[in-house]
Protein backbone atom coordinates (compact mmCIF):
# COMPACT_ATOMS: atom_id res chain seq x y z
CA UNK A 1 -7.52 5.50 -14.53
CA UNK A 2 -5.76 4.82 -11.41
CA UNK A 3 -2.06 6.36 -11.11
CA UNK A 4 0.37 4.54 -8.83
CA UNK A 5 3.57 6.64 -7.58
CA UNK A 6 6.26 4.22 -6.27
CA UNK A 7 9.51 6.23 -5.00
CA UNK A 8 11.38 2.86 -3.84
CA UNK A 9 10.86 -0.17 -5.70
CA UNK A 10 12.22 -3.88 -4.48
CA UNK A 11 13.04 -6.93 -5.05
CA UNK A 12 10.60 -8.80 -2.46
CA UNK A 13 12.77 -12.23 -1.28
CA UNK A 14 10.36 -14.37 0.99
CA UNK A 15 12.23 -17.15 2.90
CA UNK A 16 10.02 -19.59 4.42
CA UNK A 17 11.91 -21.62 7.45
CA UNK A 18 10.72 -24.35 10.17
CA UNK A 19 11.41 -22.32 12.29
CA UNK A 20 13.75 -19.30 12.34
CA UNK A 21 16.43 -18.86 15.39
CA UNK A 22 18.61 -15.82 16.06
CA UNK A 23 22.65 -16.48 15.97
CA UNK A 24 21.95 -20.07 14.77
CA UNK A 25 22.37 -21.85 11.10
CA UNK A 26 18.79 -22.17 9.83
CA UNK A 27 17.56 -24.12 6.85
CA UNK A 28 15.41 -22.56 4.16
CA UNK A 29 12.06 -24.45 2.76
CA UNK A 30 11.17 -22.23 0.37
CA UNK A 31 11.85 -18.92 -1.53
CA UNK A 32 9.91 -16.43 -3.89
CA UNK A 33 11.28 -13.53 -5.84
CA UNK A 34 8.95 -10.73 -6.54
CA UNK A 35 9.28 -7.51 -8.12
CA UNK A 36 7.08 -4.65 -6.55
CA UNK A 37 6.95 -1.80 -4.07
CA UNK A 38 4.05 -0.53 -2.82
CA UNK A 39 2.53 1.49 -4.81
CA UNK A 40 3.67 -1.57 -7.43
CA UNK A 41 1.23 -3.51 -5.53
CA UNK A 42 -1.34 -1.56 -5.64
CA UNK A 43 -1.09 -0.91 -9.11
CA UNK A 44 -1.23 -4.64 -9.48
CA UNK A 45 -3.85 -5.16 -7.35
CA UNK A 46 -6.10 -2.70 -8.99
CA UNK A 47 -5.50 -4.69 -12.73
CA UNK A 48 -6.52 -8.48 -10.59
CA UNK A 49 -9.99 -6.82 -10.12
CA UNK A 50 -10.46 -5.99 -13.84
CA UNK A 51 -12.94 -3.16 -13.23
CA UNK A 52 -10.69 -0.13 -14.33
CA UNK A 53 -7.14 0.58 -15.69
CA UNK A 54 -4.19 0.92 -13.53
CA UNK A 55 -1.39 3.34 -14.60
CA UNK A 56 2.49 3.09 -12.43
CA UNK A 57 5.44 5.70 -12.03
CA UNK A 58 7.75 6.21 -9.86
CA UNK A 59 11.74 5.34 -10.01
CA UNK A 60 13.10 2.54 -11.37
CA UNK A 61 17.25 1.38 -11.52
CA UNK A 62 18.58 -0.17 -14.96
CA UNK A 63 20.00 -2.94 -13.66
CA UNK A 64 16.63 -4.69 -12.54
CA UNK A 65 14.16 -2.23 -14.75
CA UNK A 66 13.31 -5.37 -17.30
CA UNK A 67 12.38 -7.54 -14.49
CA UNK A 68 9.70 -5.19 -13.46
CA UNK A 69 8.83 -3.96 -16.46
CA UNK A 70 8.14 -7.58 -17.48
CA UNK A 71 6.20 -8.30 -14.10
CA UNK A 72 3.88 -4.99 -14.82
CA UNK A 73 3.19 -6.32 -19.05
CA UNK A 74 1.91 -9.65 -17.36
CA UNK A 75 -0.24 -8.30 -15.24
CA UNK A 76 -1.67 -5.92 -17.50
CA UNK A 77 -0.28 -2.54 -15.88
CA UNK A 78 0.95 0.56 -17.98
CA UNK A 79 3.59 2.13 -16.66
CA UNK A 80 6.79 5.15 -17.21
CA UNK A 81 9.43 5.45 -14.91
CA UNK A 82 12.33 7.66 -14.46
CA UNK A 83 15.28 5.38 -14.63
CA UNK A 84 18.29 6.10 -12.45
CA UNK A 85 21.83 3.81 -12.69
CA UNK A 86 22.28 1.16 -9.75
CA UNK A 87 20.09 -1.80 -8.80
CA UNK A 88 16.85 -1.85 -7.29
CA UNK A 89 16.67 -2.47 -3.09
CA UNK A 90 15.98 -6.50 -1.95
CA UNK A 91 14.06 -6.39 1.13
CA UNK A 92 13.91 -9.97 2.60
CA UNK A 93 10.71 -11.08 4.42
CA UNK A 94 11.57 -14.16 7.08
CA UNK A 95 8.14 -16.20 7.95
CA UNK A 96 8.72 -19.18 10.37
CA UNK A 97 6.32 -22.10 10.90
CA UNK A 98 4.55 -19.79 13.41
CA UNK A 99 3.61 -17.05 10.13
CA UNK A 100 5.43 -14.66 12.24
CA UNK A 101 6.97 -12.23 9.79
CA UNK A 102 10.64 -10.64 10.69
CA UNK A 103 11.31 -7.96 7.81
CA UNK A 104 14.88 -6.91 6.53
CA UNK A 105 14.32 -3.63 4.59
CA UNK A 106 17.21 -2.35 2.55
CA UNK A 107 17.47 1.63 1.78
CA UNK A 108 17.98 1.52 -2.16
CA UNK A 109 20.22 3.48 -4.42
CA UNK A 110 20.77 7.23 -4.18
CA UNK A 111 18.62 9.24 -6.40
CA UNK A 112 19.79 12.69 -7.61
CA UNK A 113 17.97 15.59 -7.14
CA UNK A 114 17.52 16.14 -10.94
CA UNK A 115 15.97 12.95 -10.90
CA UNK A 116 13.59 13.75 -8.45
CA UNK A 117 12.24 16.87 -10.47
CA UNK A 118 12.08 15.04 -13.20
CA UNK A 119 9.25 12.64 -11.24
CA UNK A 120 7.97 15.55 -10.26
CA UNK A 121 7.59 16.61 -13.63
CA UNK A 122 5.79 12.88 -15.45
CA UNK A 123 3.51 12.89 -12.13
CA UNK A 124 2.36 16.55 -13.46
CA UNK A 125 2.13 15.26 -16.47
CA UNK A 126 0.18 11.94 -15.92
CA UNK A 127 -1.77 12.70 -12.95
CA UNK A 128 -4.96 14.91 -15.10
CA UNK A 129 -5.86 12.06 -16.77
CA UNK A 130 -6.89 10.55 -13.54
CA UNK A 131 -9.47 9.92 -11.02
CA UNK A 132 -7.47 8.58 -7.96
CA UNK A 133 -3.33 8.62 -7.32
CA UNK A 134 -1.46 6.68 -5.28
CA UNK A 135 1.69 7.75 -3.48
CA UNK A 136 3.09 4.91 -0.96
CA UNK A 137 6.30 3.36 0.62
CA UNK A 138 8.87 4.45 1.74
CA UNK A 139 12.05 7.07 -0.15
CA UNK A 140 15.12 6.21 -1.24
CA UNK A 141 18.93 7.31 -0.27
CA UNK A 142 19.17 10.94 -0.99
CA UNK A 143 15.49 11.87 -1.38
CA UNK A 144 13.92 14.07 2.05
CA UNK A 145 10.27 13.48 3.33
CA UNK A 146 9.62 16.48 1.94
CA UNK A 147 9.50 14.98 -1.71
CA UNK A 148 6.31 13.45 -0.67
CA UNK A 149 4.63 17.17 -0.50
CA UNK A 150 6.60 18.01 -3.88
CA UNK A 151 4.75 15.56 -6.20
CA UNK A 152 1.77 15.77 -4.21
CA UNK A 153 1.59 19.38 -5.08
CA UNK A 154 1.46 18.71 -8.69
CA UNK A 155 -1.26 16.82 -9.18
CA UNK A 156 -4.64 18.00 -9.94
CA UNK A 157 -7.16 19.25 -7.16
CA UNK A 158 -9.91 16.87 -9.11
CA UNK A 159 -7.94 13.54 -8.40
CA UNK A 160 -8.67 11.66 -5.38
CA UNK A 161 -4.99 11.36 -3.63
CA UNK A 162 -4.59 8.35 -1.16
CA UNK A 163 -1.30 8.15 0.63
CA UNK A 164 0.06 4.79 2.58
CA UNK A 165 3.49 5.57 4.43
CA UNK A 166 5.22 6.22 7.76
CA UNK A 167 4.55 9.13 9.88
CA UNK A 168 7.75 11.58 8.36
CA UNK A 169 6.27 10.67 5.03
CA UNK A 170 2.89 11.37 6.04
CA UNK A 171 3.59 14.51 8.14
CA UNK A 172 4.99 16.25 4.41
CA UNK A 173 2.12 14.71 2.69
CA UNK A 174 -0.60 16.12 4.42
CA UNK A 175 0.53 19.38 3.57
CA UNK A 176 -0.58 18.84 0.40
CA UNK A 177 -4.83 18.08 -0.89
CA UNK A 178 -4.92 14.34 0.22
CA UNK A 179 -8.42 12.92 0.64
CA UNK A 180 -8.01 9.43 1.79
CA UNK A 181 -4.62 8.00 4.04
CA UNK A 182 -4.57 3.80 5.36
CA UNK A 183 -2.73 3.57 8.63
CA UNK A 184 -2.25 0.49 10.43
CA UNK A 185 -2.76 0.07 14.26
CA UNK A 186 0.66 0.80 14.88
CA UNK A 187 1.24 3.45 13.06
CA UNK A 188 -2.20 5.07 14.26
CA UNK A 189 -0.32 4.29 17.61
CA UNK A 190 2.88 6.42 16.72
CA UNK A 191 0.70 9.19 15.62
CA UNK A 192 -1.36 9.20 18.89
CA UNK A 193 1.78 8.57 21.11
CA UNK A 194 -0.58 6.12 22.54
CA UNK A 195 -1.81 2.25 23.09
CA UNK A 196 -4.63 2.30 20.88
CA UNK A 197 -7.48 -0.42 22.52
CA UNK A 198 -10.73 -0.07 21.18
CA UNK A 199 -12.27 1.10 18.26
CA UNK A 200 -13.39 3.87 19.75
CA UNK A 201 -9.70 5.07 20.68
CA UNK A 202 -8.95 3.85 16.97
CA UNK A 203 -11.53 6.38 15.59
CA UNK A 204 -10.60 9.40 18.16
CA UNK A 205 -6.63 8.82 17.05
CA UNK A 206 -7.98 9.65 13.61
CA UNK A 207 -9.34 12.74 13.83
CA UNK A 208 -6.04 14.51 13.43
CA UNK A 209 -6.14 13.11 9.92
CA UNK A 210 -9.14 15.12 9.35
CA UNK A 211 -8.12 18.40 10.61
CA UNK A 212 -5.32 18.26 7.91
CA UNK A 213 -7.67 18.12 5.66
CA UNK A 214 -8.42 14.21 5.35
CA UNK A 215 -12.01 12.94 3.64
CA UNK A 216 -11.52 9.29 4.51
CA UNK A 217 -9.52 7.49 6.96
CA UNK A 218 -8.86 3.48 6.53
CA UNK A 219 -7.69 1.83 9.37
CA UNK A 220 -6.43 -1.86 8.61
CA UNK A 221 -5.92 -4.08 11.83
CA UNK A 222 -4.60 -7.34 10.37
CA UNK A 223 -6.64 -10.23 11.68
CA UNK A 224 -9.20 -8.28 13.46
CA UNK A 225 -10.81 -6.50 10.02
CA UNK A 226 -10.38 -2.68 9.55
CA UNK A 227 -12.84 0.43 10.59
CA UNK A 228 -13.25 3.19 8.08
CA UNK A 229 -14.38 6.81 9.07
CA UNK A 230 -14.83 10.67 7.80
CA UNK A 231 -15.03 11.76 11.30
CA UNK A 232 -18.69 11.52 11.64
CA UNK A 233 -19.61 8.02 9.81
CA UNK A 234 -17.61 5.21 11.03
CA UNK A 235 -17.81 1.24 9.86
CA UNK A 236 -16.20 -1.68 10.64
CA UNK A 237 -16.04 -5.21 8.84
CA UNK A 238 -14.32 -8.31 10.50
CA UNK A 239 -12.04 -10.44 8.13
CA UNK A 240 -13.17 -14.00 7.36
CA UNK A 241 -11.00 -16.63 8.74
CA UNK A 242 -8.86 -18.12 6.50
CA UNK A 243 -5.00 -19.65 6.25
CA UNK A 244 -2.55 -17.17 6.93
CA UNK A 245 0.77 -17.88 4.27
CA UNK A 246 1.87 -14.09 3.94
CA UNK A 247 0.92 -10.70 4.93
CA UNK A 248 3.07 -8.96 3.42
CA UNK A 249 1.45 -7.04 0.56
CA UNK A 250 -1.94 -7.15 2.04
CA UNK A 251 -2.45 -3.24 2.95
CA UNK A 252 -1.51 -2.35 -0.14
CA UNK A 253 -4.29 -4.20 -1.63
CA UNK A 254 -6.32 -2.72 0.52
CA UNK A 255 -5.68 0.38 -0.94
CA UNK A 256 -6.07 -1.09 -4.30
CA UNK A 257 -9.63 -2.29 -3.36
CA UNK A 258 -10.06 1.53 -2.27
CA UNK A 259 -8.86 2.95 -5.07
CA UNK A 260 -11.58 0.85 -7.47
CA UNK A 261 -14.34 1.76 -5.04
CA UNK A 262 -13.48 5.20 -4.80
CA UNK A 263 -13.91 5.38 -8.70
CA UNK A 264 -16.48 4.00 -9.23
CA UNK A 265 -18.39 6.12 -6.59
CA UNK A 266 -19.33 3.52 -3.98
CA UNK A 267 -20.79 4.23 -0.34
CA UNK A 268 -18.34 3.75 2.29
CA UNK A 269 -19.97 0.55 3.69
CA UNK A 270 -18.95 -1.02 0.09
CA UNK A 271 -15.25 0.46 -0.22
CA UNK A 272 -14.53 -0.88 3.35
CA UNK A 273 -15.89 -4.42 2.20
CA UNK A 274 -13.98 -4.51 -0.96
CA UNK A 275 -11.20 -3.23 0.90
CA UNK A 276 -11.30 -5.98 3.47
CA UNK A 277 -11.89 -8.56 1.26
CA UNK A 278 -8.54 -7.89 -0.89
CA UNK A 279 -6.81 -7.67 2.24
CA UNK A 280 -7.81 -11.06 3.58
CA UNK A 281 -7.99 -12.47 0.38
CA UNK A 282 -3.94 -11.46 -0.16
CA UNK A 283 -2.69 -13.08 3.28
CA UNK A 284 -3.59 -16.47 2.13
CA UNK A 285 -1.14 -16.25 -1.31
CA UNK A 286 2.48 -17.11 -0.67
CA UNK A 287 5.22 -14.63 -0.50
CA UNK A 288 3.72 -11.28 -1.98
CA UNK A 289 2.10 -12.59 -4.54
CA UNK A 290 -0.64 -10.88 -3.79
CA UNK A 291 -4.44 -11.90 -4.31
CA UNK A 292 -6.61 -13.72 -7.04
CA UNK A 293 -9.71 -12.47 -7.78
CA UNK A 294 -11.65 -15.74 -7.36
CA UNK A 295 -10.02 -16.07 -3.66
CA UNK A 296 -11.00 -11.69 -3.33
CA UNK A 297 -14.75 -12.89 -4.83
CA UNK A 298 -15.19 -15.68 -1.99
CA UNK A 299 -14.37 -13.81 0.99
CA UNK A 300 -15.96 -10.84 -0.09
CA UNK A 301 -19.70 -13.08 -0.32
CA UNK A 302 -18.64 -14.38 3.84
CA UNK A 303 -17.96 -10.53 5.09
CA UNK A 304 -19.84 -7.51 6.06
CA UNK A 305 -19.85 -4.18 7.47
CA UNK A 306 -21.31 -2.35 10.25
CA UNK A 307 -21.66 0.97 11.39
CA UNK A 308 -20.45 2.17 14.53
CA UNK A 309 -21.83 4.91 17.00
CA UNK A 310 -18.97 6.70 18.94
């Protein structure tokens, strides 16, 4: 089983416009509501692939709680939250006629600190049963980067912990047993203090990952595919070319791809493929809908991988 750990759930509102203009009145064409977060995601992503179970915790706030809940039943994921009073965060996602993507995150409710041990507590609790866990996303009012390290530290040495967040996040993280981390190019940037060019600079700007302690390091670079590397292999597979209609969602599927191929012991070469093909097969779904598996099944027969010397 797969265990998903999702500190800061949302409401997801995409707004699709013409085309979207700063200070002026603009006109909406279309709008989608989804419940997630992203280790939501890739709990959701992991269930679309119907090769093993997905499991999600994490907080949750009452006044939205049967919305997700009923979101997770339909797609088939199990989940147990610690439920806090308030309403979940609505992050709005802006994509213009262009697919450029302007993001409005919102912070969420404060969380007590009891409430935090308590996670702490379930993610001991849940995380033995499991083969890989998923922490991801960012924290909410009241909870330190340092709470990333704290539930981290819980979980057993056996499970294979992937973590997906921003560097303050990460930084707390990797003090902690974590054997596989998915930057994007930007954030690989921020970490490197550096305009990343090449793949080669890509795979150098990893290598601090690995001194921390890092097995596997996913790099996704939107369009232009993703490399993966231990620090002495290192692949790369180019996305297909399809429609763009969202990518929001798609790293996070990614990670869900990641997650299946990491349990059920596949070469690198094949994780990085999988991986891919979630990814591109997500961008072409509206809103954050996420992917299909017949859409994930197509692109993944049109893409492949190859290694790279460095």
């Amino acid at each position: 089983m797969i265990l998903t750990i999702c500190p800061n759930p949302s409401i997801d509102c995409t707004i699709e416009l013409d085309n979207f203009r700063v200070g002026m009145l603009n006109r909406l064409q279309s709008k989608v509501e989804t419940y997630s977060g992203k280790a939501l995601n890739v709990a959701i992503g992991v269930s679309r692939l119907n090769e093993c179970k997905s499991f999600a915790t994490g907080f949750m706030f009452k006044n939205h709680a049967k919305l997700f809940e009923h979101s997770l039943e339909k797609e088939g994921v199990g989940y147990s939250f610690i439920y806090n009073e308030g309403n979940a965060r609505t992050n709005y996602k802006i994509i213009d006629k262009r697919a450029m993507l302007t993001e409005i995150n919102d912070k969420g409710e404060t969380v007590s600190r009891d409430k935090q041990l308590e996670l702490i507590n379930l993610v001991k609790n849940l995380s033995p049963e499991c083969t890989c866990a998923v922490m991801s996303g960012s924290l909410p009012s009241g909870v330190e980067p340092d709470f990333y390290r704290e539930v981290l530290a819980v979980i057993p040495k056996h499970v294979k912990v992937i973590v997906d967040a921003e560097k303050a996040n990460m930084d707390c993280a990797l003090k902690e047993n974590v054997f596989m981390v998915k930057p994007n190019l930007r954030e690989l940037e921020e970490y490197a203090n550096a305009p990343l060019r090449t793949k080669r600079d890509l795979i150098k700007a990893s290598y601090g990952f690995f001194d921390k302690g890092v097995s596997l390091v996913l790099i996704s670079m939107g369009e232009d595919g993703a490399i993966l590397t231990n620090g002495t292999k290192h692949y790369f597979c180019k996305s297909a070319s399809v429609a763009v209609n969202s990518t929001v969602g798609a790293g996070d599927c990614m990670v869900a791809a990641s997650c299946v191929a990491l349990e059920n012991g596949l070469p690198m070469p094949e994780l990085l493929r999988r991986s891919v093909a979630a990814g591109t097969a997500a961008i072409t779904t509206v809103g954050t809908n996420l992917f299909y598996r017949d859409k994930y099944d197509e692109i993944y027969s049109k893409i492949s991988t190859e290694e790279l010397n460095v």
